[in-house]
N, C-alpha and C. Protein backbone atom coordinates (compact mmCIF):
# COMPACT_ATOMS: atom_id res chain seq x y z
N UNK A 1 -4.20 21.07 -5.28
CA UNK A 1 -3.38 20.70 -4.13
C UNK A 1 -3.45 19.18 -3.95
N UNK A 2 -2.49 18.54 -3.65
CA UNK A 2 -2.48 17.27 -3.94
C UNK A 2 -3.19 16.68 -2.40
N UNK A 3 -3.49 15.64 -2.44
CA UNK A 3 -4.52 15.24 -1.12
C UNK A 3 -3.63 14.71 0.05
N UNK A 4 -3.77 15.03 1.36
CA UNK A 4 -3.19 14.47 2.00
C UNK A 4 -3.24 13.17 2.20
N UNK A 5 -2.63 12.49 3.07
CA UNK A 5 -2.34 10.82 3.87
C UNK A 5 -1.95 10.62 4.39
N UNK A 6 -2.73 10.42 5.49
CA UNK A 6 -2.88 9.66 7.06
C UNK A 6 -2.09 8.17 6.60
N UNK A 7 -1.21 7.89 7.51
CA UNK A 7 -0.99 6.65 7.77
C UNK A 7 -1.75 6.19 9.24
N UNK A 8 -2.53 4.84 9.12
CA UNK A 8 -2.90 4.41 10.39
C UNK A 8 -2.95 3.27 10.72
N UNK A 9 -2.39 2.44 11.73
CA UNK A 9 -2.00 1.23 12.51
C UNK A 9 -1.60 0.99 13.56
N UNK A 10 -1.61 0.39 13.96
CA UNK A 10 -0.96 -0.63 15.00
C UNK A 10 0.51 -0.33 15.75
N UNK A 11 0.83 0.49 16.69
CA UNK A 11 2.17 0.54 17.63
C UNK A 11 2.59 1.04 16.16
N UNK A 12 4.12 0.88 15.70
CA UNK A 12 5.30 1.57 14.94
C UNK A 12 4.94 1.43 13.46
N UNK A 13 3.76 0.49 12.87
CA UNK A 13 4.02 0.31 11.81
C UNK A 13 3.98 1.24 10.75
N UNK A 14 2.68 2.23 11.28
CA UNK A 14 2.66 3.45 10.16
C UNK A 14 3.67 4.04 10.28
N UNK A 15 4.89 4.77 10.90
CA UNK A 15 5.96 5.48 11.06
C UNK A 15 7.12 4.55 10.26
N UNK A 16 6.83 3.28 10.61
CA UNK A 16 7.75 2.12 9.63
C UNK A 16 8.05 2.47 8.46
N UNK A 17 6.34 2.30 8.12
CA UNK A 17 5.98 2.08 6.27
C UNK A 17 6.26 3.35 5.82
N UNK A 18 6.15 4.86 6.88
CA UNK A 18 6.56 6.19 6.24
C UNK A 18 7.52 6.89 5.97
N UNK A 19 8.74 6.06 7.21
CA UNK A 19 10.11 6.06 7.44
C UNK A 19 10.55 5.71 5.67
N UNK A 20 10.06 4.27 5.06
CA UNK A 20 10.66 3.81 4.07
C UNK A 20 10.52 3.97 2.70
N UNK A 21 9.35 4.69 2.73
CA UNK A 21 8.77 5.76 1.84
C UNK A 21 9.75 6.94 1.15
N UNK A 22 10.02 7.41 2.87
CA UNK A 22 11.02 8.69 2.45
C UNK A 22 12.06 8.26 2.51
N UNK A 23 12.90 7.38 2.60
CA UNK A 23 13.67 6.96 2.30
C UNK A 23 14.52 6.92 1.17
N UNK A 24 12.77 5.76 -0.03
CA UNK A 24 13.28 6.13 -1.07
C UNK A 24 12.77 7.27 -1.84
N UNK A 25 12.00 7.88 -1.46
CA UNK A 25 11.36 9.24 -2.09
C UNK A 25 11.78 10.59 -1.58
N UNK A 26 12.37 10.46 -0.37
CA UNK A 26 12.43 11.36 0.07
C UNK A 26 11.36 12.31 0.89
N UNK A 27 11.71 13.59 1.69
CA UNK A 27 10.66 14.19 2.40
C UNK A 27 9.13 14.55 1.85
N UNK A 28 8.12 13.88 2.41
CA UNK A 28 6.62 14.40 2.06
C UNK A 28 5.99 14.60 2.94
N UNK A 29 5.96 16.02 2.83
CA UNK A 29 4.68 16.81 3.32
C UNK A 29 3.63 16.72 3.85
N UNK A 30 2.99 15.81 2.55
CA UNK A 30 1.50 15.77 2.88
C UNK A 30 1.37 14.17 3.54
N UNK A 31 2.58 13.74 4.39
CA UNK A 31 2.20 12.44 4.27
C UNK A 31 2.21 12.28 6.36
N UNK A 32 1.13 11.99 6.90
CA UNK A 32 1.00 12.31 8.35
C UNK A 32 1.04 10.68 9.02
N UNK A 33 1.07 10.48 10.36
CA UNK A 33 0.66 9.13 10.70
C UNK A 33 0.51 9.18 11.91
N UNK A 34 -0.51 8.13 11.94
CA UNK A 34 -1.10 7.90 13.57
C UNK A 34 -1.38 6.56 13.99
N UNK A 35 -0.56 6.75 14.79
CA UNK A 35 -0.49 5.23 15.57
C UNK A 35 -1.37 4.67 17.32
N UNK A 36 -1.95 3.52 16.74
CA UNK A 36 -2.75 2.99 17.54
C UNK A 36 -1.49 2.60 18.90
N UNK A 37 -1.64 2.81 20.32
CA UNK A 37 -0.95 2.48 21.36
C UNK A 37 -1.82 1.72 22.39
N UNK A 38 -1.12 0.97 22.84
CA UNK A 38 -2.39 -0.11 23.39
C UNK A 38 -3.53 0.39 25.12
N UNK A 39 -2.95 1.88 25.30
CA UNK A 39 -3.53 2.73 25.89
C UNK A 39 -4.65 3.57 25.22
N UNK A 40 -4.57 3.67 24.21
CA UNK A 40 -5.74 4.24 23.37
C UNK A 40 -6.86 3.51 23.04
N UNK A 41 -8.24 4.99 23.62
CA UNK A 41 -9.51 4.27 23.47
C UNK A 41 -9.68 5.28 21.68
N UNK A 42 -10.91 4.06 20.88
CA UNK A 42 -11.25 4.06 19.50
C UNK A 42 -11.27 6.09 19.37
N UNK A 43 -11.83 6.29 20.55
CA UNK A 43 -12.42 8.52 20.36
C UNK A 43 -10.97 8.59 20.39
N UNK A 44 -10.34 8.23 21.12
CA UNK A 44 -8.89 9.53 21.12
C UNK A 44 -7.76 9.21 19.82
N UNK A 45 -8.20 7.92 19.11
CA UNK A 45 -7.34 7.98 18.03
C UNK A 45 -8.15 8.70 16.90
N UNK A 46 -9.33 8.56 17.09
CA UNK A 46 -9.92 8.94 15.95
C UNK A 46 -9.86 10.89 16.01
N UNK A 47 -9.70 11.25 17.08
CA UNK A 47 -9.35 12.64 17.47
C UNK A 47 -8.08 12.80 17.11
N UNK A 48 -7.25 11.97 17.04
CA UNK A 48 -6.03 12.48 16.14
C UNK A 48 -5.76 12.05 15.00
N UNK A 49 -7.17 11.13 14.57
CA UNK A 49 -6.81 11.26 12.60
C UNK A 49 -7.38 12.85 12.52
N UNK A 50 -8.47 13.04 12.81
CA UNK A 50 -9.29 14.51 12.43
C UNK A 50 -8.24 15.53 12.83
N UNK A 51 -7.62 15.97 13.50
CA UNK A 51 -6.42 16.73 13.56
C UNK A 51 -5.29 16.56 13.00
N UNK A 52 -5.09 15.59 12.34
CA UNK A 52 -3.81 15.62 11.37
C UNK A 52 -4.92 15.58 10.02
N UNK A 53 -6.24 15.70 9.91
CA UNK A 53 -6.86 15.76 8.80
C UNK A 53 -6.87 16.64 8.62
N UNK A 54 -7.21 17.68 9.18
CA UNK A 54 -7.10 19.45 9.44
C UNK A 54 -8.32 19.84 8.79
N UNK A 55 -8.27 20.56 8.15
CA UNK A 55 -9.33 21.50 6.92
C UNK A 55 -9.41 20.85 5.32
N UNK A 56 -8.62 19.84 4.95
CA UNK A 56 -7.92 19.27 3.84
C UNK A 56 -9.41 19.14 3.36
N UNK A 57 -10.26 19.36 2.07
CA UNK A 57 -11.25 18.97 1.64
C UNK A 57 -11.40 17.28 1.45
N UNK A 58 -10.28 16.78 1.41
CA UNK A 58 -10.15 15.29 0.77
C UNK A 58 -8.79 14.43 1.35
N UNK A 59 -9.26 13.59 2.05
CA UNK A 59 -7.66 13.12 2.97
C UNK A 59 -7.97 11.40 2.71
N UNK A 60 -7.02 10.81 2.40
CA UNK A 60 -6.85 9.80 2.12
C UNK A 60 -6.14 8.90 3.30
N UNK A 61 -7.02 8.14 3.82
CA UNK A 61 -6.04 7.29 5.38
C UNK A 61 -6.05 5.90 4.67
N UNK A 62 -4.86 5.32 4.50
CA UNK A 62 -4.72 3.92 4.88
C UNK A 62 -4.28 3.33 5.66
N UNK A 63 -4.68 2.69 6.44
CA UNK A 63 -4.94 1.58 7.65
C UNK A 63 -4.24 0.57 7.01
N UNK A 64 -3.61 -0.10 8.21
CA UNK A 64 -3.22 -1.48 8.40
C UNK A 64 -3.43 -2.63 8.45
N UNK A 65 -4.64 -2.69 8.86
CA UNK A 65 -5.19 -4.12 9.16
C UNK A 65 -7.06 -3.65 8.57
N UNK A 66 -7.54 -4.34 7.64
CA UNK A 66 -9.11 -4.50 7.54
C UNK A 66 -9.57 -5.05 8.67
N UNK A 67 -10.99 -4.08 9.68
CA UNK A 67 -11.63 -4.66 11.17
C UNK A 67 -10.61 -4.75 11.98
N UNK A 68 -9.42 -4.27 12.02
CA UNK A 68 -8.63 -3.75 13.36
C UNK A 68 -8.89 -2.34 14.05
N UNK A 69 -8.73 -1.79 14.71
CA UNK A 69 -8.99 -0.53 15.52
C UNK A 69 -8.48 0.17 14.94
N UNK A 70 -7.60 0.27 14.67
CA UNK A 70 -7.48 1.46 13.62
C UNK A 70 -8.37 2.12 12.18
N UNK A 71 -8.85 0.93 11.94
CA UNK A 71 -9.11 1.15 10.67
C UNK A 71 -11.10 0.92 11.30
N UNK A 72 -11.75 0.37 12.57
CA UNK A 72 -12.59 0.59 12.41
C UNK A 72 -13.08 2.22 12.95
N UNK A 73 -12.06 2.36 13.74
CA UNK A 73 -12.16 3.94 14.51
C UNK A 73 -12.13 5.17 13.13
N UNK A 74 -11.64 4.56 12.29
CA UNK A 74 -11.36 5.65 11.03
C UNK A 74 -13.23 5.28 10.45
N UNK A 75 -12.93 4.33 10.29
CA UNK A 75 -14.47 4.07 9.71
C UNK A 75 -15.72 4.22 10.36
N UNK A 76 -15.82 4.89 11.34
CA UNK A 76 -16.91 5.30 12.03
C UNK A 76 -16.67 6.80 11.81
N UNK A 77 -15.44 7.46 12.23
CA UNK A 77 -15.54 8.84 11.54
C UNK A 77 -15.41 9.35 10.31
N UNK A 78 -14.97 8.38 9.06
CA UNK A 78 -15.85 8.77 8.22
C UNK A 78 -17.32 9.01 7.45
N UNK A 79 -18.07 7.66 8.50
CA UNK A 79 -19.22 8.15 7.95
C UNK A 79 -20.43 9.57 8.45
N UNK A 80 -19.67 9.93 9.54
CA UNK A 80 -19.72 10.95 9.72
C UNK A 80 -18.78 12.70 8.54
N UNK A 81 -17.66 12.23 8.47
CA UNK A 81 -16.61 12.85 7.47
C UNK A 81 -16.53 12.22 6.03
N UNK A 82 -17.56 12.92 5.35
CA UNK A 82 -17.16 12.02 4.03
C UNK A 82 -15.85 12.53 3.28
N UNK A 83 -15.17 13.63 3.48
CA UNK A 83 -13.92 14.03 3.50
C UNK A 83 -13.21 13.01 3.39
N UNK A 84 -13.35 11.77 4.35
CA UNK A 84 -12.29 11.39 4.54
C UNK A 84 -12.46 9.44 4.10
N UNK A 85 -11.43 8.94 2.66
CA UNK A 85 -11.58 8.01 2.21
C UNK A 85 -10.31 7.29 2.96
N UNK A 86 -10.98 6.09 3.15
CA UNK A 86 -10.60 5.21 4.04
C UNK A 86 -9.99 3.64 3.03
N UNK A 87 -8.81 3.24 2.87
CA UNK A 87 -8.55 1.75 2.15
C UNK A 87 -7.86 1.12 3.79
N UNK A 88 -7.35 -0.17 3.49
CA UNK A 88 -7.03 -1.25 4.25
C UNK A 88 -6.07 -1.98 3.95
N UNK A 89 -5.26 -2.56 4.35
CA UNK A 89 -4.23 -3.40 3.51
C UNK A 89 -2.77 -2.47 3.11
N UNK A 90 -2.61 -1.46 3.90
CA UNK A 90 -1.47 -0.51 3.86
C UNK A 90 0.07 -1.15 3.65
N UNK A 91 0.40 -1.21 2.94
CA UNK A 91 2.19 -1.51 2.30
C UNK A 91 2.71 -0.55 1.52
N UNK A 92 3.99 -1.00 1.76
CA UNK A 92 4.68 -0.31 1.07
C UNK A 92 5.14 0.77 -0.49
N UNK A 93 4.52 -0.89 -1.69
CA UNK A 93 4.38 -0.72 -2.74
C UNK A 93 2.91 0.47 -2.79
N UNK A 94 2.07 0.26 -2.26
CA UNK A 94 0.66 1.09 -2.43
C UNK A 94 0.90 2.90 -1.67
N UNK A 95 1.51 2.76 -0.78
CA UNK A 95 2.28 4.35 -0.44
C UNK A 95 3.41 4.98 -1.14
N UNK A 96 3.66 4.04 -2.25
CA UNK A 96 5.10 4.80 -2.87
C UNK A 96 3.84 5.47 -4.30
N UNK A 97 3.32 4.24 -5.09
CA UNK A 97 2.33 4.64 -5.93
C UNK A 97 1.44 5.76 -5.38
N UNK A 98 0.76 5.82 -4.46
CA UNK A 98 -0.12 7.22 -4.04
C UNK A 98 0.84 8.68 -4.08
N UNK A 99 2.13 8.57 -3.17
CA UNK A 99 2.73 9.57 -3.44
C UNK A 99 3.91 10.13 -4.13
N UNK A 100 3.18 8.88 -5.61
CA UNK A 100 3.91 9.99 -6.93
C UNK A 100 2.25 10.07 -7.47
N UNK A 101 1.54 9.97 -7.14
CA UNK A 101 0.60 10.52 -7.93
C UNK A 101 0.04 12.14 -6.80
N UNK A 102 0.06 13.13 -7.44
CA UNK A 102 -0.51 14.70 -7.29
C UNK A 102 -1.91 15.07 -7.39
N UNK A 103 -2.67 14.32 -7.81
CA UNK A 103 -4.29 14.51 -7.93
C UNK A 103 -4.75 14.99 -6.88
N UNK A 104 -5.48 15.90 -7.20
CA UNK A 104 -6.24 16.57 -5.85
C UNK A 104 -7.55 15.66 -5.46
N UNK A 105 -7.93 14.47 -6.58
CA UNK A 105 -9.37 13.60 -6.42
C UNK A 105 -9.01 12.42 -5.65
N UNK A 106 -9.38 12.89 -4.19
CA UNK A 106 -9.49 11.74 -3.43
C UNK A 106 -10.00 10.22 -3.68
N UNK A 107 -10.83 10.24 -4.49
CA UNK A 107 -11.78 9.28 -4.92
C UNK A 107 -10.85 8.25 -5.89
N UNK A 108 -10.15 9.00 -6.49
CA UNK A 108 -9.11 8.70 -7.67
C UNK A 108 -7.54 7.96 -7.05
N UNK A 109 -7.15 8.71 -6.06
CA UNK A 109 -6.34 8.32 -5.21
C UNK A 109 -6.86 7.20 -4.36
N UNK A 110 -7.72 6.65 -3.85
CA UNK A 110 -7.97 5.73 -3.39
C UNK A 110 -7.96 4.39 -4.40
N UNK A 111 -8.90 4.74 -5.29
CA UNK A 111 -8.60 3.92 -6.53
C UNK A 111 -7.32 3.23 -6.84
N UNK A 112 -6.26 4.08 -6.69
CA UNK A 112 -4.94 3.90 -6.94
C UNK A 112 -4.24 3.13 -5.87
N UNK A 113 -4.08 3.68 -4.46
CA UNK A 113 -4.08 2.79 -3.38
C UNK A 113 -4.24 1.37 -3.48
N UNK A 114 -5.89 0.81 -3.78
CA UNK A 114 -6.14 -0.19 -3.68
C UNK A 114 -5.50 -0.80 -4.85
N UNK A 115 -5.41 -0.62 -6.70
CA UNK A 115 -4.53 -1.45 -7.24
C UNK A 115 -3.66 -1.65 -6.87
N UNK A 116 -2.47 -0.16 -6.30
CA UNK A 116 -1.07 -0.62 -6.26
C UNK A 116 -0.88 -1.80 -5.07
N UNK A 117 -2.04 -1.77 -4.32
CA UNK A 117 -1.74 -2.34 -3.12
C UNK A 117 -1.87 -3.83 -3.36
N UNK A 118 -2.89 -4.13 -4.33
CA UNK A 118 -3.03 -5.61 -4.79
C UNK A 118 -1.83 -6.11 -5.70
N UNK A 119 -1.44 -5.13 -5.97
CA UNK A 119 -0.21 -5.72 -7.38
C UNK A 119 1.55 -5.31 -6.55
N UNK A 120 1.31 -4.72 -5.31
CA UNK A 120 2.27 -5.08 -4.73
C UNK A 120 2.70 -6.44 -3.99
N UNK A 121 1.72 -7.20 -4.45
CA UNK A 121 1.50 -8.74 -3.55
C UNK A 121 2.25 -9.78 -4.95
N UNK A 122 3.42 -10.20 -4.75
CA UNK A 122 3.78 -10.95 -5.95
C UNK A 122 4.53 -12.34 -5.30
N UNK A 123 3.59 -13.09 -5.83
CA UNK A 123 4.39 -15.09 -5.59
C UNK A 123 5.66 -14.80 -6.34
N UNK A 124 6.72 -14.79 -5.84
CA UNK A 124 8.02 -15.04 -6.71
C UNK A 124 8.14 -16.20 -7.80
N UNK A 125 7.70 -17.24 -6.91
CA UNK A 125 7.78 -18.74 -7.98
C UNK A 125 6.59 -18.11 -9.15
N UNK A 126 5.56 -17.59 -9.19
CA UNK A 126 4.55 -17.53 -10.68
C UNK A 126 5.18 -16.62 -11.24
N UNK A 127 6.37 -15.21 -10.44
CA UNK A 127 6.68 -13.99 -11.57
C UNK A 127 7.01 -14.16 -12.26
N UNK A 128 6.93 -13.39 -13.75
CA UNK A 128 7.94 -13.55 -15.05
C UNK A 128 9.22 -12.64 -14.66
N UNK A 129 9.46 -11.80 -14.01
CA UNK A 129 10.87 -11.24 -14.03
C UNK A 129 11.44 -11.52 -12.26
């Protein structure tokens, strides 16, 4: 079963980045998001990553910002949930790469996350194409 993913950030952005996803990919399933509102304390977001985490043996959240609330509220309940692998630096290019890949290995999928997410970063003036 392929692993789920939490989107998590800041007001609209995860619904943004998931909106444009399916866009060009079309409808996914396994793909959830939760957004930080500036009424929310760190427990009640982190109570709705774990409920859109469900029972999933292996759930993959990427966050928006590295040491923003989102992403530290995720990181306190994972070290409680080792279920649940946590990256930073959430775009576009790095959510299209995760969901064409089907692997059920969370560990593996994160892996993937973080390259696509670095090699979605391109200086136009150094590209060759």
């Amino acid at each position: 079963m392929p692993v789920p993913i939490i989107l998590a950030g800041h007001g609209r952005l995860p619904s943004g980045v998931g909106e444009a996803a399916e866009m060009i990919l079309g409808p996914q399933s396994r793909l959830k998001v939760c957004e930080l509102s500036p009424r929310d304390s760190p427990e009640e977001f982190g109570a709705r990553v774990l409920a859109l985490a469900g029972d999933a043996p292996g759930v993959l959240v990427l966050a928006d910002l590295h040491g923003g609330s989102p992403f530290n509220a995720v990181r306190t309940l994972a070290a409680g949930h080792p279920r649940l692998q946590l990256v930073s630096g959430l775009n576009l290019p790095m959510l299209l790469e995760v969901l064409l890949h089907t692997t059920d290995d969370v560990t593996e999928l994160a892996g993937v996350a973080r390259a696509a997410g670095r090699d979605g970063v391109v200086d136009v003036l150094e590209s060759t194409w």
